[in-house]
Protein backbone atom coordinates (compact mmCIF):
# COMPACT_ATOMS: atom_id res chain seq x y z
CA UNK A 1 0.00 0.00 0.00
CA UNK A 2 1.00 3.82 -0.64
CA UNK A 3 -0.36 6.42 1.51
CA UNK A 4 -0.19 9.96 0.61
CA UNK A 5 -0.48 12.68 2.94
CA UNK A 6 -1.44 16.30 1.64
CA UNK A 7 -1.39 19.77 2.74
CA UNK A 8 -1.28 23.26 1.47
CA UNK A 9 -4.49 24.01 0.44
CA UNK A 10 -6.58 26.89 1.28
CA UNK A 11 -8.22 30.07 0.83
CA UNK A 12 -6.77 32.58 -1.41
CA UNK A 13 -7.48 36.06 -3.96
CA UNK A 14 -7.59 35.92 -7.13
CA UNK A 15 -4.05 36.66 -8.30
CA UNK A 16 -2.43 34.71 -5.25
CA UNK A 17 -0.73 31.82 -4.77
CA UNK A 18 -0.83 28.82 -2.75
CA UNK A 19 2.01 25.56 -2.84
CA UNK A 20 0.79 22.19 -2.09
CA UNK A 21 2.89 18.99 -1.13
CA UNK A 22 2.43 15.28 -0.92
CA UNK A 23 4.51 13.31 0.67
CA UNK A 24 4.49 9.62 -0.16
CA UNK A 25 5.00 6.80 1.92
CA UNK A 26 4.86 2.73 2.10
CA UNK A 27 5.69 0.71 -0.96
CA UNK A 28 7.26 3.27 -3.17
CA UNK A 29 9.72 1.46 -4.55
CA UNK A 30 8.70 1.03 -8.17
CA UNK A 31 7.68 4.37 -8.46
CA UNK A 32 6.34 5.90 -12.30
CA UNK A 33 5.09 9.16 -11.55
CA UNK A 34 3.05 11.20 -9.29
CA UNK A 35 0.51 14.18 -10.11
CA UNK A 36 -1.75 16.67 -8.82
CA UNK A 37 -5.94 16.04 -10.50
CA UNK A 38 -8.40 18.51 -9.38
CA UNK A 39 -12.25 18.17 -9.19
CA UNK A 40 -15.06 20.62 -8.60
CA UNK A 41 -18.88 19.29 -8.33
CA UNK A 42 -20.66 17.90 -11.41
CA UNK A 43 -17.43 17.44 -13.19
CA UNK A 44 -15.26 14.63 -13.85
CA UNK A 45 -11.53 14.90 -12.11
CA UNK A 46 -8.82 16.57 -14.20
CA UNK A 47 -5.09 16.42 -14.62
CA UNK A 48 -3.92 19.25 -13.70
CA UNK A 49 0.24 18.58 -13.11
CA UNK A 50 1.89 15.23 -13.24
CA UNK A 51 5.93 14.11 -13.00
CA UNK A 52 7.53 11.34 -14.19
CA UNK A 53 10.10 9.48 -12.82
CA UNK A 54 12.18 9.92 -16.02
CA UNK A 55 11.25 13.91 -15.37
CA UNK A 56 9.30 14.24 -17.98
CA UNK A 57 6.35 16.79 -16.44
CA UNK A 58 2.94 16.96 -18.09
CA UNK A 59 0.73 20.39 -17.63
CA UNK A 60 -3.15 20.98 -18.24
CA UNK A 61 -3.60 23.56 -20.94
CA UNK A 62 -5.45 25.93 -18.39
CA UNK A 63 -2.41 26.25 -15.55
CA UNK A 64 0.09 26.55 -18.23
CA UNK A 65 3.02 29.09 -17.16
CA UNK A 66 1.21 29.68 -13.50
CA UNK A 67 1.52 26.78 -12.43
CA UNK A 68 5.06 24.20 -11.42
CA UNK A 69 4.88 20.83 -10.28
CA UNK A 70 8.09 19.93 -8.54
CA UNK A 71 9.59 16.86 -6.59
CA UNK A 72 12.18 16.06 -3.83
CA UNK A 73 13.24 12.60 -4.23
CA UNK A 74 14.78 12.62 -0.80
CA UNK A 75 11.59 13.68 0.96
CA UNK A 76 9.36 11.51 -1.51
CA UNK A 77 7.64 14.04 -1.21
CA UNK A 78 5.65 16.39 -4.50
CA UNK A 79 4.40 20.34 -5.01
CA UNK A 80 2.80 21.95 -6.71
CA UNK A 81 3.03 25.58 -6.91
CA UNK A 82 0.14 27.56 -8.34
CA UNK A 83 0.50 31.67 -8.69
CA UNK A 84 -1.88 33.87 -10.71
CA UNK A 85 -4.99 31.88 -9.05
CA UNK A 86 -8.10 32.11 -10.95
CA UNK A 87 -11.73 31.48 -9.31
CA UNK A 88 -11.77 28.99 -11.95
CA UNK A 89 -8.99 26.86 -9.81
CA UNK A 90 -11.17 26.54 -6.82
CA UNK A 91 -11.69 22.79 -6.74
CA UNK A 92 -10.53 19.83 -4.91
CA UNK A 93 -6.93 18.77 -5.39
CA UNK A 94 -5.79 14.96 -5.39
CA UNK A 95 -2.33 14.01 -5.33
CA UNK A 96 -1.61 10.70 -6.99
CA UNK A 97 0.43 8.00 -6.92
CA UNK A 98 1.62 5.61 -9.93
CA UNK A 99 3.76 2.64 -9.13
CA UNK A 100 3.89 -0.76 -10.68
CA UNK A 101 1.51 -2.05 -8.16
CA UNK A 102 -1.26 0.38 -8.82
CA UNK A 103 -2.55 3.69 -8.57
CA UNK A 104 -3.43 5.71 -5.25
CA UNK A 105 -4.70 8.81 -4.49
CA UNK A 106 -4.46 11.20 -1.51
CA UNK A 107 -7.86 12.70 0.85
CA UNK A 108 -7.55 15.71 -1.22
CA UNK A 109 -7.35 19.39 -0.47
CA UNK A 110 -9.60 22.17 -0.94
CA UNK A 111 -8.15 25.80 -2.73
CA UNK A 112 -10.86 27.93 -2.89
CA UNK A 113 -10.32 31.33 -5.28
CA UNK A 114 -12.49 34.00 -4.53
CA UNK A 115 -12.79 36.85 -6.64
């Protein structure tokens, strides 16, 4: 099992910024990738930053140049750092997990945007 632990998120202006992290822990080894998927109500969850072991990174079209995805091997742990918020962002954020033996996904954290 992999259990990911989140934190970060939060209430924030329009125009701020807010970093989240993820810090992964149990059977690791055999790591792929890990991401950041957001989700509001109504609507189906969306990639919004993923990293790949082989560092390629992956970005949604919509967070493109405002927001990073980052990761310190060390810590096993992942961030995501989102400036220029838009009330659009508000949603839930997931961080995820893939390994060889499967896919898992954190409790998720709230960012609410206000306007």
């Amino acid at each position: 099992q992999v259990r990911l632990v989140e934190s970060g998120g939060g209430l924030v202006q329009a125009g701020g910024s807010l970093r989240l992290s993820c810090t992964a822990s149990g059977r690791i080894a055999g790591m792929k990738g890990m991401g950041w998927y957001r989700q509001t109500p109504g609507i189906q969850r969306e990639l919004v930053a993923t990293t790949a072991t082989d560092g390629i990174t992956m970005y949604a079209d919509s967070v493109k140049g405002r927001f990073t995805i980052s990761r310190d091997n060390n810590k096993n742990t992942v961030y995501l750092q989102m400036n220029s918020l838009k009330p659009e962002d508000t949603a839930v954020y997931y961080c995820n997990f893939l390994g060889f033996i499967g896919n898992y996904w954190g409790q998720g954290t709230q960012v609410t945007v206000s306007s």
